[in-house]
Protein backbone atom coordinates (compact mmCIF):
# COMPACT_ATOMS: atom_id res chain seq x y z
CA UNK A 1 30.37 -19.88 6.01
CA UNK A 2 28.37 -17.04 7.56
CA UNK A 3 25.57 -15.64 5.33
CA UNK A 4 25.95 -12.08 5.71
CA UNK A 5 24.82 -8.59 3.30
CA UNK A 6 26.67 -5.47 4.85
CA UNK A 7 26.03 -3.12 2.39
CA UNK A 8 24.77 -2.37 -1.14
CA UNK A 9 27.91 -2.08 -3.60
CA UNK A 10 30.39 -4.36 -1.67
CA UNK A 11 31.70 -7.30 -3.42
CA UNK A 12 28.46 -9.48 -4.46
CA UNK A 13 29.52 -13.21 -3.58
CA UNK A 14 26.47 -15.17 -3.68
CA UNK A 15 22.96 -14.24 -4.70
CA UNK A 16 19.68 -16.46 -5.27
CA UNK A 17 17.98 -16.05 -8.86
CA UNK A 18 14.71 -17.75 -10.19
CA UNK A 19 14.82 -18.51 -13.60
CA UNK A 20 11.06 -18.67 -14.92
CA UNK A 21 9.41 -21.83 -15.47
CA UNK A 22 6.08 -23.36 -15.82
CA UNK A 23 4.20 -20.37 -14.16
CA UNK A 24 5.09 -18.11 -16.89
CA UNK A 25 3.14 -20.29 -19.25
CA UNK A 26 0.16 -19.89 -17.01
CA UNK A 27 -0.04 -15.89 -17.63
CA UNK A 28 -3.25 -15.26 -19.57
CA UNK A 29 -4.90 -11.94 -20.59
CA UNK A 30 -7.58 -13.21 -17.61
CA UNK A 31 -4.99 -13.73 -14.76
CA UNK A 32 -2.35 -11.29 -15.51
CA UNK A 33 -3.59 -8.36 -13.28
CA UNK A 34 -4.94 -10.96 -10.59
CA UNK A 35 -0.90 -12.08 -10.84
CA UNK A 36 0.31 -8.45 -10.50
CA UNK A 37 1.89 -8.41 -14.36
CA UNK A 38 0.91 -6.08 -16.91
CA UNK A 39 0.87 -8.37 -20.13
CA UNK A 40 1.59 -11.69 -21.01
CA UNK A 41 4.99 -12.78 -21.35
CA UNK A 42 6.71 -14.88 -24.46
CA UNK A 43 7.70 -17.61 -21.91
CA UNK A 44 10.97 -19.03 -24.07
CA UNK A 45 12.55 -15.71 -24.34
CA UNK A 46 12.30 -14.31 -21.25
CA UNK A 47 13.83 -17.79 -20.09
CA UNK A 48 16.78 -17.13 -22.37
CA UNK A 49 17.25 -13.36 -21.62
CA UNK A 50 17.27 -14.67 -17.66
CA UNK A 51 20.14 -17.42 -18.29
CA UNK A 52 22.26 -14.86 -20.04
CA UNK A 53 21.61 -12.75 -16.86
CA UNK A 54 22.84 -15.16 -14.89
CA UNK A 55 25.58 -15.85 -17.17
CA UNK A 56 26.80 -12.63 -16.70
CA UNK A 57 26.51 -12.54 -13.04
CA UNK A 58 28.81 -15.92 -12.97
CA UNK A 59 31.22 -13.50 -15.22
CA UNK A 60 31.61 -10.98 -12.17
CA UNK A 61 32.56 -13.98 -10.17
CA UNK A 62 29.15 -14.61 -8.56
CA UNK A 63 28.16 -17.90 -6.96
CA UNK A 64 24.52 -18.07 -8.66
CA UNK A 65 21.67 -20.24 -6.55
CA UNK A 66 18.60 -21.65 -8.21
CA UNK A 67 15.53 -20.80 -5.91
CA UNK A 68 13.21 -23.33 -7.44
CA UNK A 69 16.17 -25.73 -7.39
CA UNK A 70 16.87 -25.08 -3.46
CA UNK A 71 13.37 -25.29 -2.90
CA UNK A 72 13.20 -28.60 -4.22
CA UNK A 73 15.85 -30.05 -2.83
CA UNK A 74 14.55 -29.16 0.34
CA UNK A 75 11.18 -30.47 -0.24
CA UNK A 76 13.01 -33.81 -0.86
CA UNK A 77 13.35 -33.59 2.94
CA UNK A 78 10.16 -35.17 4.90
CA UNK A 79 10.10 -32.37 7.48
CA UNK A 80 10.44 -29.31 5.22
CA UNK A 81 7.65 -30.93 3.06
CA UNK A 82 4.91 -32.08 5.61
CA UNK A 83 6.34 -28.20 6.61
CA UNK A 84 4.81 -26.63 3.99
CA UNK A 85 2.09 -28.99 3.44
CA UNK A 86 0.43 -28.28 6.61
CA UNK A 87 0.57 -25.00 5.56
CA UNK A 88 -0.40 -24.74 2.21
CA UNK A 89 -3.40 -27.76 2.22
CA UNK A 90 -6.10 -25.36 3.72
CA UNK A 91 -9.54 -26.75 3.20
CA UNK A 92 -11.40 -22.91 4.32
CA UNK A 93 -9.16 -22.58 0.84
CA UNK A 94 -9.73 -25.42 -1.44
CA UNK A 95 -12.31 -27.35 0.51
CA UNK A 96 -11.90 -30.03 2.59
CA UNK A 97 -12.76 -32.83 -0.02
CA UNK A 98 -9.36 -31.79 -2.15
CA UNK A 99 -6.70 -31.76 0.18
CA UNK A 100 -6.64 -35.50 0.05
CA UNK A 101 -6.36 -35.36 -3.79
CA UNK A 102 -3.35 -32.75 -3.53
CA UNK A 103 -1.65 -34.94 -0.80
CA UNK A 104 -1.54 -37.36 -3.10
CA UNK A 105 -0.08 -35.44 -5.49
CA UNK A 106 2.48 -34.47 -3.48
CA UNK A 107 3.36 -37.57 -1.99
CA UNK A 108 3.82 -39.19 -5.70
CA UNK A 109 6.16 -36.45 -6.93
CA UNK A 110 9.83 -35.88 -5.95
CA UNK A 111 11.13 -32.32 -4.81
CA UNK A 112 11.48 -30.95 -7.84
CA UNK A 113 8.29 -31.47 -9.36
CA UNK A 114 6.64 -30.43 -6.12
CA UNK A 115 8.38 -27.46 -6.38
CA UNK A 116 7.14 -26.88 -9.80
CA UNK A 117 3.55 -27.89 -8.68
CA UNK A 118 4.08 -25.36 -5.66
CA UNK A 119 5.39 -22.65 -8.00
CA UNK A 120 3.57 -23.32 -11.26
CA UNK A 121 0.30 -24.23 -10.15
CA UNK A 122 -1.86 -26.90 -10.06
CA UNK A 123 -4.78 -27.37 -12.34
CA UNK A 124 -8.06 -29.10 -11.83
CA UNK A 125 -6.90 -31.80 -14.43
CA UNK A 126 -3.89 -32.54 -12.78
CA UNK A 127 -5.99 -34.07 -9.71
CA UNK A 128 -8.05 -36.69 -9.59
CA UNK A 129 -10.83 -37.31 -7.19
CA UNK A 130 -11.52 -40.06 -4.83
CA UNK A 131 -14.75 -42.30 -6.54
CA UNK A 132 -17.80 -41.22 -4.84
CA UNK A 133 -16.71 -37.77 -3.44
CA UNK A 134 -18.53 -35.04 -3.67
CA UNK A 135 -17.35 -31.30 -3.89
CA UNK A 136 -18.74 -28.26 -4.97
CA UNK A 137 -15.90 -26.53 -5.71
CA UNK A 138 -15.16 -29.50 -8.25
CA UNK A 139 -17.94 -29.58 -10.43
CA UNK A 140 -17.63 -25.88 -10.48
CA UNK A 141 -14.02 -26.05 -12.09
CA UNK A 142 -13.07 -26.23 -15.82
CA UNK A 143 -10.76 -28.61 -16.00
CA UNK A 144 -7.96 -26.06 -16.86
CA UNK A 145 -9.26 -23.53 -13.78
CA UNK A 146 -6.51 -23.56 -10.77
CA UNK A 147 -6.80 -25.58 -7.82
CA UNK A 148 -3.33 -23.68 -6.15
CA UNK A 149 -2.35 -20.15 -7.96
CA UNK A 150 0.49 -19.91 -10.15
CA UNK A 151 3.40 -17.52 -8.35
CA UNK A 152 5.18 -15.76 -11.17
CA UNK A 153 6.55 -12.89 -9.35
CA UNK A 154 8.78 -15.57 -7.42
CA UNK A 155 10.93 -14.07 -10.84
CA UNK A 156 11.46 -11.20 -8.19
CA UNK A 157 13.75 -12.81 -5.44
CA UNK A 158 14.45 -9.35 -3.97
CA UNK A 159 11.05 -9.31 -2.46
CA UNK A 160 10.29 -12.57 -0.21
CA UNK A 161 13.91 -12.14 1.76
CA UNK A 162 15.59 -9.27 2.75
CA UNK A 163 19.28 -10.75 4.56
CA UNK A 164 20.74 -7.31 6.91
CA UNK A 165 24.21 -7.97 7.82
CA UNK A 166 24.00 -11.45 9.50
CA UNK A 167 20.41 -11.58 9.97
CA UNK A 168 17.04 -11.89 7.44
CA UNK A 169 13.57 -11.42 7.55
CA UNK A 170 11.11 -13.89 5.38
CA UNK A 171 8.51 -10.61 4.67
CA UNK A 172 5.06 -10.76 5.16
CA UNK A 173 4.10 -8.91 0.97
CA UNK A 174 0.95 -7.12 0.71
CA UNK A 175 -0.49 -8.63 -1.98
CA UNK A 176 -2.82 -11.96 -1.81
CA UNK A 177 -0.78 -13.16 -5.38
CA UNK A 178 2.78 -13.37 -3.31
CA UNK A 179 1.77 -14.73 0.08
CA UNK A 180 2.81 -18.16 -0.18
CA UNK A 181 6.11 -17.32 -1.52
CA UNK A 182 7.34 -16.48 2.30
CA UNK A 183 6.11 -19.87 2.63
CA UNK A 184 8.22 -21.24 0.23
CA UNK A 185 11.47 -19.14 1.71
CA UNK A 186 11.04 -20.64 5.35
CA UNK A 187 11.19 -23.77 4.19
CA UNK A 188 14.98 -23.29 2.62
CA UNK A 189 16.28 -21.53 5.47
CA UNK A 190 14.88 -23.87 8.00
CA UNK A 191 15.48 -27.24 6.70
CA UNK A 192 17.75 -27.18 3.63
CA UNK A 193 21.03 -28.59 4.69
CA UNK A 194 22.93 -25.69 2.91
CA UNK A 195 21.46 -23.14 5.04
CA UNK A 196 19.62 -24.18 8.18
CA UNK A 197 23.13 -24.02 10.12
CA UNK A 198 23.93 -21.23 8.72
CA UNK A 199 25.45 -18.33 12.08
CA UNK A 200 23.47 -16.06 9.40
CA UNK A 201 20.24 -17.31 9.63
CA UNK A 202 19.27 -14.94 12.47
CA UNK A 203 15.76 -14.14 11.93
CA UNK A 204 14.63 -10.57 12.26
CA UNK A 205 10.47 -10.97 11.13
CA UNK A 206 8.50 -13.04 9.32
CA UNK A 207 9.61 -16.88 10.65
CA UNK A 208 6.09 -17.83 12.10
CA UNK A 209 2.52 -18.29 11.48
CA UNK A 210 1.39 -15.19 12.52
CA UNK A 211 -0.95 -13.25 10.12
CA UNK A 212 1.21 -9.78 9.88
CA UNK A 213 -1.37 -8.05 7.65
CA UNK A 214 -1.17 -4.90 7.82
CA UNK A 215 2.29 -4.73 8.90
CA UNK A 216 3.84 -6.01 5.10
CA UNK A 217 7.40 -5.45 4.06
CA UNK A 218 8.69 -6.16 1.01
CA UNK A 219 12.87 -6.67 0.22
CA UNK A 220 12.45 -4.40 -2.69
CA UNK A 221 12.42 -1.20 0.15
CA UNK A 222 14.62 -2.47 2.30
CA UNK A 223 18.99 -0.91 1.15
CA UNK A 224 21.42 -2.07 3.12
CA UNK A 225 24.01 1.00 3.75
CA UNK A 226 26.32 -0.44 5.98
CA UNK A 227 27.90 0.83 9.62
CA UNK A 228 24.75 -0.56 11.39
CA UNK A 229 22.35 1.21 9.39
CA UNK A 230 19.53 0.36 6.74
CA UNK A 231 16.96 2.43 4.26
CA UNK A 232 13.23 1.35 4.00
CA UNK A 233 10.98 2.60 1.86
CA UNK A 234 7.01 3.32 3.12
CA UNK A 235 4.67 3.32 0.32
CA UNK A 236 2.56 0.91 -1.80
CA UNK A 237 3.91 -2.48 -0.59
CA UNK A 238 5.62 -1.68 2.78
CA UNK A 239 3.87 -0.09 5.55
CA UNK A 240 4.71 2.30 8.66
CA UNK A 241 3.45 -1.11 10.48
CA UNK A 242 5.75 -3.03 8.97
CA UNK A 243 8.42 -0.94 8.79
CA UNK A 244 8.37 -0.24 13.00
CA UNK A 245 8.32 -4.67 13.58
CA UNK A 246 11.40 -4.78 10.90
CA UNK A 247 12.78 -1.89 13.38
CA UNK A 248 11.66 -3.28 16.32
CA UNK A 249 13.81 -6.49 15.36
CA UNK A 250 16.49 -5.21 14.05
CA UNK A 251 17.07 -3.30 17.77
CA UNK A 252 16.07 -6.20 19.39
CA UNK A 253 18.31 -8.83 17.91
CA UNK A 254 20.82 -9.96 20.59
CA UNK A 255 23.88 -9.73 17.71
CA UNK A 256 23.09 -5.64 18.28
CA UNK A 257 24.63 -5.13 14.57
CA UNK A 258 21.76 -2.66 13.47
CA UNK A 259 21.16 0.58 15.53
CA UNK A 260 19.51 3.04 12.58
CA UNK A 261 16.97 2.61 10.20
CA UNK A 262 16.29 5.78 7.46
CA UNK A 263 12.96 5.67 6.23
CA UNK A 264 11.62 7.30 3.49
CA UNK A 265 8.32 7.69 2.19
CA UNK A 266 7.21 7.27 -1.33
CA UNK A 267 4.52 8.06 -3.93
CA UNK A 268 1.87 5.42 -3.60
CA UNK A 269 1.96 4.21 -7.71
CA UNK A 270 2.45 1.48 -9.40
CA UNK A 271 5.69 2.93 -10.88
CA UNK A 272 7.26 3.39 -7.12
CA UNK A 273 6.16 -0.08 -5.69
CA UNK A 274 9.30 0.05 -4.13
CA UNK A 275 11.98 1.81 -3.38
CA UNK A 276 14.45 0.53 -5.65
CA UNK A 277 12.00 1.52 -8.25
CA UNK A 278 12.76 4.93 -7.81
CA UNK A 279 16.41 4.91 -6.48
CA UNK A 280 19.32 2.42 -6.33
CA UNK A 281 22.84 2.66 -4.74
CA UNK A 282 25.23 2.45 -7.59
CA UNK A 283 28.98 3.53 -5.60
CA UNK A 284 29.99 4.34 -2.49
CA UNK A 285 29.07 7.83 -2.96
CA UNK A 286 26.39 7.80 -5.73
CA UNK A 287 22.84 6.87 -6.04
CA UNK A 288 21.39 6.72 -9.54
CA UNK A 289 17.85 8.38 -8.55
CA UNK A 290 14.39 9.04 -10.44
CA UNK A 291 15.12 12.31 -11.97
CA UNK A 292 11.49 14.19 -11.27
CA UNK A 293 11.28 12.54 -7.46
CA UNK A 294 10.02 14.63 -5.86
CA UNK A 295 12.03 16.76 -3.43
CA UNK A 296 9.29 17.05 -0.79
CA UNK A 297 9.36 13.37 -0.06
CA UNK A 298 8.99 12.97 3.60
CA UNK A 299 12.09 11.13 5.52
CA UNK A 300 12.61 10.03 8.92
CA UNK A 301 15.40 8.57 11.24
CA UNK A 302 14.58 5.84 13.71
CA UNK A 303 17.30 5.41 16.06
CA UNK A 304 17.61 1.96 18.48
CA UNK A 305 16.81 3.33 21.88
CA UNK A 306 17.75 -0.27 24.24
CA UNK A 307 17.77 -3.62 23.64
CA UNK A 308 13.79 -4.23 23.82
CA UNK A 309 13.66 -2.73 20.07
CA UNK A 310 12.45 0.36 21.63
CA UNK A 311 13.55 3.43 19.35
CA UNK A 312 13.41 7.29 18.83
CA UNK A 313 12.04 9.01 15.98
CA UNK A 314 12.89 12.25 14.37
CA UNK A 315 11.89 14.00 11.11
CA UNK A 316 14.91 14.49 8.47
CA UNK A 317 15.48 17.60 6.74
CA UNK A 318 17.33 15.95 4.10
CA UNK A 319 18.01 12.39 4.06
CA UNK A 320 20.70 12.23 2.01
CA UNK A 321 23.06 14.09 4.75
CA UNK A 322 21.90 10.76 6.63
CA UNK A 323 22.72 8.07 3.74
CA UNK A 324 26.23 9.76 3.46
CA UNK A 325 26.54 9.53 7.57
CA UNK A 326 25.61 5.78 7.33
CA UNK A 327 28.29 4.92 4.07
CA UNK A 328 30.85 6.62 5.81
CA UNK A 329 31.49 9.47 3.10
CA UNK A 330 31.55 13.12 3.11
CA UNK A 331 28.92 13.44 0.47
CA UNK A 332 26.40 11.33 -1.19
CA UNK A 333 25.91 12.42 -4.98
CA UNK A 334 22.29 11.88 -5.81
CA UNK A 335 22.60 11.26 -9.81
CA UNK A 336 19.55 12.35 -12.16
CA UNK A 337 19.77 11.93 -15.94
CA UNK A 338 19.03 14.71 -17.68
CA UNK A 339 16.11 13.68 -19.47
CA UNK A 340 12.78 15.38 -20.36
CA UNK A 341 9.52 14.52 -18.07
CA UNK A 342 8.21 11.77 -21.41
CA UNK A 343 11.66 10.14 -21.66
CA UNK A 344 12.16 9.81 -17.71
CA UNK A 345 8.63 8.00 -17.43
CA UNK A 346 9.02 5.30 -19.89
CA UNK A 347 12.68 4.88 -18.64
CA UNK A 348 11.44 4.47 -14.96
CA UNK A 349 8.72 2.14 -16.42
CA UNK A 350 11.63 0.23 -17.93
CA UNK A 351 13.38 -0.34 -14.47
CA UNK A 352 15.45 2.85 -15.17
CA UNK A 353 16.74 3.16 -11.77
CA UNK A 354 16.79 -0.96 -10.58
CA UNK A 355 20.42 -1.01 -11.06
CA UNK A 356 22.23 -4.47 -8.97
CA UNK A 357 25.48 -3.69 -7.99
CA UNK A 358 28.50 -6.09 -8.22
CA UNK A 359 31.47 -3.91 -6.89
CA UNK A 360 31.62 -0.46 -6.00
CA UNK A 361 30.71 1.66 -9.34
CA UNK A 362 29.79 -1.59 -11.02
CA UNK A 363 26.35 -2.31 -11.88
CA UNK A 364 23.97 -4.73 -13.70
CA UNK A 365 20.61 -2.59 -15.84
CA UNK A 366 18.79 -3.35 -18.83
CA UNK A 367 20.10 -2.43 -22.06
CA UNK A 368 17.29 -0.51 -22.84
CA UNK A 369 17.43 2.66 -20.79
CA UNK A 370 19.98 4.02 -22.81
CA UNK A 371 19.79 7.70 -21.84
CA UNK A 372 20.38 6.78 -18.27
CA UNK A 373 22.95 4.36 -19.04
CA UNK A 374 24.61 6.52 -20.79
CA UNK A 375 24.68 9.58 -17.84
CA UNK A 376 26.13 7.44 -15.35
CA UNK A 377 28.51 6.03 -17.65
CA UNK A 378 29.78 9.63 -18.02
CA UNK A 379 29.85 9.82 -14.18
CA UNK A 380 32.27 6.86 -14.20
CA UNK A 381 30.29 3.77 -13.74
CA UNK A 382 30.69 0.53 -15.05
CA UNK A 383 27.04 -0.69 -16.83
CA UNK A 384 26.66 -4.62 -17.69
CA UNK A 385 24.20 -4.01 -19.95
CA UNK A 386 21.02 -7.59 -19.85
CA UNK A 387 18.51 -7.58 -22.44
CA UNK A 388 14.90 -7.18 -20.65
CA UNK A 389 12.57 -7.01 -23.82
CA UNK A 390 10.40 -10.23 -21.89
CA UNK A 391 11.54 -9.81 -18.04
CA UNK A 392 10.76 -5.93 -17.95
CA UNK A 393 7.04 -6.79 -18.89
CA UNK A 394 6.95 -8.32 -15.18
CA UNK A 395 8.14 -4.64 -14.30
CA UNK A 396 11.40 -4.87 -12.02
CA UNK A 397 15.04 -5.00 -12.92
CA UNK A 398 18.31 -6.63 -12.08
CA UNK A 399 17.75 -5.85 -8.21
CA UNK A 400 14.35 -7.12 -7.95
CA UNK A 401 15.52 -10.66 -9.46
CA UNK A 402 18.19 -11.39 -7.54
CA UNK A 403 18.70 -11.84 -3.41
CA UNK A 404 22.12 -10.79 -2.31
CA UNK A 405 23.14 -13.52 0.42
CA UNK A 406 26.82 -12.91 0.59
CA UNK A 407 28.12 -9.40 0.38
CA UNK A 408 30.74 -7.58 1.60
CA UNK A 409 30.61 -4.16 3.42
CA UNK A 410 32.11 -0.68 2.14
C-alpha cells in the first residue's frame, strides 16, 4: 500500500479519527480558553455523536483509524516510546526532580494507557515522589493541578498532518496548547509497523527537532486540488513563513509531484482559523464558500522554479480562475447560501462551510446548518447529515476531525 491524498473529493479510502477520551473530562471553565475551546463539553455525548460519525464514515466504505489507538500501539514499541520520552520529559518544563516520577509512570503503563496519560494529562496525584526529594514546583501543586497538559484539540486530526499526494508534513501549530501533538504524529509514522514502510511516508516539513516558530502550518489550510497543485491558507494559524518551507518542500522533494501552491490570505479571527473554516471543496467544480467573504481577499500563485525549492511568485487577480486550472475544469462554481449577514454568522460559527468529502458531490456536515444544507442540496449535492450539538462547541467540523490518508485523485 502507498499512502497517498491527490485531491479533495476523490474517493476517501482511509482516514484517521480521534474519538474523545479522558481529556475531554479535563475541560474546566479555568482551562478552556488556555485549551483553545470555548465552553465545556458534556464529555459522554460528544463521545456518542463522534462514534455515530464514524459509523457513518464506515457506511461510505471508509477504512476508519483510531489515532489514540495507533498511538498506543506504537508506544508499545521501546524505540517510539524512549522517542517521545526524550522529548516530552523536559525538566526547563517540569523540573528536573519530576521527570524521574513520570518515567516511572511511563515505564509501569502499557501503550495504551501511556497514550491516554500523553493525551489526557497527567495530574499531580497521579505521581508520586521519590522519599526525601525536594521540588518547588511540587509543593506548589494542588493535587488535581497538571503536571503534562491535557490535548483536547487532538479531536481535530486535520491539523497535526497534512498527507499531499505521496508525501506529509507533521506541522509545526501556532499555539503552545497543540505543540506536542506533532510529537505524538512522528512517532506513528516513524515507528508504527503499519506505516513506517509506508513509499508514502515522504516527509515534506516538520520531521525534526527544530523549533519552526514562526514558520507554523496547520492541515486545516492546507486543500489538496490535484494535477500537482495545492491551496494554503495565510492567516491566524499558518504563516507566510510557514507557508514558503511547506513550498520550499514541496519543490524540493525528489518525487517532483507538486509544482504549484495557491495561497490565499484570510481574515485574522477566530471564526477563519483556517481555511476550511471559511471554504471547503464539495465537487469537482464547486466549493461551498462563506457567503460575506470578502471579495478583496488577497491571493497569490507560487510556482516551483528548480529542484532546490526555489519558486516564483505572482499576485492573482482572481484565484478561482487558478483552482479551476489546478482541478482540471472549465469553471469552478463558488457556492454561497443565500442567507442574511445574522444567519450566515452563527452558521459559519457552527462549521457551516467544514464540509468532508467522500466522493465527488458527496459530503459529510453537521445537521445543524440547515439553511446551507439545504442550498447545496438544491445545487445537487449529497449531505450526510452528523449531529454536532457537543463536537461543534470545540468549533470545527467533519474536515477538521478527520485526516484523509488514502484518497484518490479527480
Amino acid at each position: 500500500m502507498t499512502l497517498h491524498v491527490d485531491s479533495e473529493v476523490g474517493q476517501l479510502k482511509q482516514v484517521i479519527i480521534h474519538e474523545p477520551g479522558l481529556e475531554l473530562s479535563r475541560l474546566t471553565p479555568s482551562n478552556v480558553d488556555d485549551l483553545l475551546f470555548d465552553d465545556v463539553m458534556w464529555a459522554r455525548m460528544a463521545r456518542e455523536e463522534h462514534r455515530a460519525f464514524a459509523d457513518q464514515l464506515r457506511e461510505k466504505g471508509i477504512t476508519v483509524h483510531y489515532f489514540s489507538q495507533l498511538l498506543g500501539e506504537a508506544l508499545d514499541i521501546p524505540e517510539a516510546r524512549e522517542f517521545v520520552l526524550e522529548r516530552l520529559l523536559n525538566e526547563h518544563v517540569m523540573g528536573p526532580q519530576l521527570v524521574q516520577p513520570l518515567r516511572e509512570l511511563a515505564e509501569a503503563s502499557d501503550g495504551q494507557t501511556l497514550a491516554q496519560y500523553f493525551i489526557g494529562g497527567v495530574l499531580k496525584k497521579d505521581l508520586e515522589l521519590p522519599a526525601g526529594t525536594k521540588s518547588l514546583l511540587w509543593e506548589y501543586l494542588e493535587d488535581y493541578d497538571f503536571i503534562l497538559t491535557p490535548l483536547p484539540n487532538h479531536l481535530f486530526q486535520r491539523d497535526n498532518t497534512a498527507f499531499a499526494f505521496e508525501g506529509l508534513s507533521v506541522n509545526p501549530m501556532q499555539k503552545p496548547a497543540r505543540k506536542r501533538e506533532a510529537l505524538h504524529s512522528r512517532a506513528i509514522w516513524n515507528y508504527h509497523p503499519a506505516f513506517k514502510d509506508d513509499p508514502g511516508m515522504n516527509f515534506y516539513y516538520g520531521n525534526d527537532d527544530v523549533n519552526h516558530d514562526p514558520a507554523n502550518v496547520e492541515g486545516g489550510d492546507v486543500l489538496i486540488l490535484g494535477n500537482g497543485t495545492v491551496m494554503i491558507g495565510m492567516g491566524e494559524r499558518t504563516t507566510p513563513q510557514g507557508v514558503g518551507m511547506l513550498a520550499k518542500g514541496y519543490f524540493s522533494n525528489p518525487r517532483k509531484q507538486i509544482n504549484r501552491v495557491i495561497v490565499v490570505e484570510l481574515p485574522k479571527t477566530r471564526a477563519f482559523m483556517h481555511l476550511d473554516t471559511a471554504m471547503t471543496q464539495i465537487d469537482v467544480d464547486k466549493f461551498s464558500v462563506y457567503p460575506f467573504l470578502p471579495d478583496t481577499l488577497r491571493s497569490f500563485e507560487l510556482t516551483k522554479k528548480d529542484d532546490s525549492g526555489d519558486y516564483d511568485v505572482k499576485e492573482l487577480d482572481s484565484m478561482w480562475p487558478a483552482v479551476a486550472d489546478a482541478c482540471g475544469v472549465e469553471t469552478m462554481h463558488p457556492l454561497k447560501t443565500p442567507i442574511d449577514e445574522l444567519g450566515a454568522a452563527r452558521e459559519q460559527w457552527d462549521d457551516g462551510n467544514n464540509f468532508l468529502a467522500a466522493s465527488p458531490g458527496v459530503i459529510f456536515g453537521y445537521e445543524r446548518n440547515e439553511t446551507t444544507n439545504t442550498f447545496l442540496r438544491k445545487n445537487g449535492i449529497e449531505i450526510v447529515a452528523i449531529r454536532g450539538n457537543e463536537l461543534g462547541r470545540g468549533r470545527g467540523g467533519p474536515r477538521c476531525m478527520s485526516c484523509p490518508i488514502e484518497r484518490e485523485g479527480i
